[in-house]
Protein backbone atom coordinates (compact mmCIF):
# COMPACT_ATOMS: atom_id res chain seq x y z
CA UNK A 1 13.65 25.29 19.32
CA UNK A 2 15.38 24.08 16.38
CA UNK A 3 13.92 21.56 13.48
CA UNK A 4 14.15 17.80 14.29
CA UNK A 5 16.19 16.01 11.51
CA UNK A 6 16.44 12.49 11.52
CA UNK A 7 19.46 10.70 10.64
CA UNK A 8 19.85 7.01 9.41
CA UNK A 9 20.57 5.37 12.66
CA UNK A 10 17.30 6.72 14.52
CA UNK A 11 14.92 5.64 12.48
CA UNK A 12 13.24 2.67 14.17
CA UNK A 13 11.35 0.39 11.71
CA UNK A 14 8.14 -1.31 13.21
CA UNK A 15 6.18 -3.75 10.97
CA UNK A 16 2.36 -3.34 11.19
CA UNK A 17 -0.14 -5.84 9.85
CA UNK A 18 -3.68 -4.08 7.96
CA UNK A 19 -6.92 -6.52 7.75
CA UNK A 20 -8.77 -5.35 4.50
CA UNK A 21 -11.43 -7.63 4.97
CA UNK A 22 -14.70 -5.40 4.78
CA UNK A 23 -13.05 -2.28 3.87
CA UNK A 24 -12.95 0.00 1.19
CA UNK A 25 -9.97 0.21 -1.47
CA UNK A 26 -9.43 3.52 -0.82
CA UNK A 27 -9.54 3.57 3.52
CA UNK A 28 -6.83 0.77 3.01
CA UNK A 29 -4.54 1.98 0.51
CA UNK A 30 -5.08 5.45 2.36
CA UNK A 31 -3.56 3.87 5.66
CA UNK A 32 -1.13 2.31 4.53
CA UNK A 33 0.78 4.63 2.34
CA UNK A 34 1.03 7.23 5.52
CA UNK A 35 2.38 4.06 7.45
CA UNK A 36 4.91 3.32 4.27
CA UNK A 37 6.03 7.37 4.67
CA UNK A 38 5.82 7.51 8.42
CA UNK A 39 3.25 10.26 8.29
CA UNK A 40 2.40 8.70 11.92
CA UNK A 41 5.36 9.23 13.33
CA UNK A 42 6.20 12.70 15.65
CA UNK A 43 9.80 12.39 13.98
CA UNK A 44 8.12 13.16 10.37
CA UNK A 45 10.48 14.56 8.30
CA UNK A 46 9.47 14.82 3.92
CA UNK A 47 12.83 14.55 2.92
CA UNK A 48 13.67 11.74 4.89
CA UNK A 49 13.11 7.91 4.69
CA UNK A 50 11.43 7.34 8.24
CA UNK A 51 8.57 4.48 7.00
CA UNK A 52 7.53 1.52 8.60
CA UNK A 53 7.08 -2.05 7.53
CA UNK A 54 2.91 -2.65 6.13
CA UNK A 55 1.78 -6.00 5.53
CA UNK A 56 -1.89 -5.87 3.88
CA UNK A 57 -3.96 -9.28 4.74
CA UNK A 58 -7.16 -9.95 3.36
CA UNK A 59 -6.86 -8.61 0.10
CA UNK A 60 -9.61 -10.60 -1.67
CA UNK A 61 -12.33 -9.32 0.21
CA UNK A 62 -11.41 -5.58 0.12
CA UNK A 63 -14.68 -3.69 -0.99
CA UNK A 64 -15.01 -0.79 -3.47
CA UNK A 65 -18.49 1.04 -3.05
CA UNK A 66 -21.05 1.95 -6.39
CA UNK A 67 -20.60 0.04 -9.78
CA UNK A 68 -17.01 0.80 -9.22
CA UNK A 69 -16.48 -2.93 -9.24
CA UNK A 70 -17.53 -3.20 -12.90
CA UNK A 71 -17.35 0.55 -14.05
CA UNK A 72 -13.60 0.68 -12.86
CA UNK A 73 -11.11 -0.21 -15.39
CA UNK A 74 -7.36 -0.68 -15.15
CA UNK A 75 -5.70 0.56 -18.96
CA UNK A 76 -1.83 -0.20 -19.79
CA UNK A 77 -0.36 -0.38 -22.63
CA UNK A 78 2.29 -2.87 -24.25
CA UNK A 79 4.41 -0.48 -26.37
CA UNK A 80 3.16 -1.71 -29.44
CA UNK A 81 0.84 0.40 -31.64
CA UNK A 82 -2.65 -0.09 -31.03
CA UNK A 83 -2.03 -2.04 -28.11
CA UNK A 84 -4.15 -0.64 -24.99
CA UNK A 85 -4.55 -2.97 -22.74
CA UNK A 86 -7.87 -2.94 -20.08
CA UNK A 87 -9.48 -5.00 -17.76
CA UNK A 88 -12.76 -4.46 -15.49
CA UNK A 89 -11.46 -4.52 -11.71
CA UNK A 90 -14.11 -7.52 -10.92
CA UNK A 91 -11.51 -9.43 -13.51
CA UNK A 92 -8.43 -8.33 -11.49
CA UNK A 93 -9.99 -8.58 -8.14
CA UNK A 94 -10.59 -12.27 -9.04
CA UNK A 95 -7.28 -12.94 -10.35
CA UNK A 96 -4.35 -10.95 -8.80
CA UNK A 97 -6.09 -8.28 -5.71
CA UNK A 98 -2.59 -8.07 -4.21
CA UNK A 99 -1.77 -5.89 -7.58
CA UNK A 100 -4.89 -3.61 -7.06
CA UNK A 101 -3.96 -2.55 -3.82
CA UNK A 102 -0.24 -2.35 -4.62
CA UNK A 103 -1.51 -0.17 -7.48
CA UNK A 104 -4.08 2.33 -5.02
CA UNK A 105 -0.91 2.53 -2.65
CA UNK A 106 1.77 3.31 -5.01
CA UNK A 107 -0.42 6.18 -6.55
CA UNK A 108 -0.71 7.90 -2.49
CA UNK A 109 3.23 7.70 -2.31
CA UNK A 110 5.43 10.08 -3.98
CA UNK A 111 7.17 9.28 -8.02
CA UNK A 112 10.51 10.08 -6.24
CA UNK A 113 13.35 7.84 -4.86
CA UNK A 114 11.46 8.03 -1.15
CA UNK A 115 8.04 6.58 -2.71
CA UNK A 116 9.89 3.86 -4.91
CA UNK A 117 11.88 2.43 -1.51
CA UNK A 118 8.93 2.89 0.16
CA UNK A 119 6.79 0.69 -1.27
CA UNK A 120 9.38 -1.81 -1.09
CA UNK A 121 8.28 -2.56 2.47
CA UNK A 122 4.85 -3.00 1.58
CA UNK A 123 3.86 -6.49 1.07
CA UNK A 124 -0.14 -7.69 0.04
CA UNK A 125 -1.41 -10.89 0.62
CA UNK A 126 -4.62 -12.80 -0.41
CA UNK A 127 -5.92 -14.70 2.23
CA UNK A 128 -5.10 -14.03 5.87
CA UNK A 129 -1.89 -15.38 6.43
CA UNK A 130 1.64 -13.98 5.92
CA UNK A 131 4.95 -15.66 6.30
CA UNK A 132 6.43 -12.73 8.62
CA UNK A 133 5.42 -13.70 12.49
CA UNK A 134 9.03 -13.80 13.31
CA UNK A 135 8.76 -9.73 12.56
CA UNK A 136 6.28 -9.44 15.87
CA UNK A 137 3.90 -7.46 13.39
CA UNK A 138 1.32 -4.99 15.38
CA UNK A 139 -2.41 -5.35 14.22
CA UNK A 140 -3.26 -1.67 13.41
CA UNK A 141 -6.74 -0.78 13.29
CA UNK A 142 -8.35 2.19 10.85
């Protein structure tokens, strides 16, 4: 039996929506990076684009066990000299959670061309609604 190798046209797309309420950074970022590659999928192939569409609800209340919460930092840095950049993640999970999880799922995907479109189909929101109910999203539960 030969290799299956998908080609553009039969890769179906489905959207899937992830509730982070209660759950840990890592379970959620975890699950939805092997949705965003299509890890799930029979027709997995690692050279090809075969993903699905994640939309991560919830993202205020996602949970990160020990002092991670206040140990945790996120560092970046301007390009200017001296100019490191950090904040605790109880700062960012107050102000802007969507970019924490963005920023847990983009470091599960690949630094090619397949993990950059990829996480273009991921899409984090705060509370628990999301604008795309005309998608027919599936609740998936991890």
């Amino acid at each position: 039996m030969s290799t299956f190798m998908p080609k553009a046209e039969d890769i179906t797309r489905t959207w899937y929506v992830l509730d982070a309420e209660g759950k840990t950074l890592g379970a959620v970022a975890t699950e939805a990076a092997t949705l965003l590659r299509g890890k799930h999928k029979p027709t997995f192939a690692p050279h090809a684009d075969c993903g699905d569409h994640v939309i991560v609800i919830n993202a205020e209340k996602v949970v990160l066990t020990g002092n991670k919460l206040e140990q945790k930092k996120y560092y970046h840095h301007t390009g200017y000299i001296g100019n490191l950049k950090e904040k605790k993640y109880s700062d960012l999970m107050k102000t802007n959670p969507e970019f924490v999880i963005t920023k847990a799922v983009k470091g599960m995907l690949p630094s090619t061309t397949l993990g950059r479109k990829a996480l273009t189909r991921l899409r984090v929101y705060r509370g628990a609604e999301h604008p795309h109910a005309a998608q027919n999203p599936v609740a998936r539960e991890f």
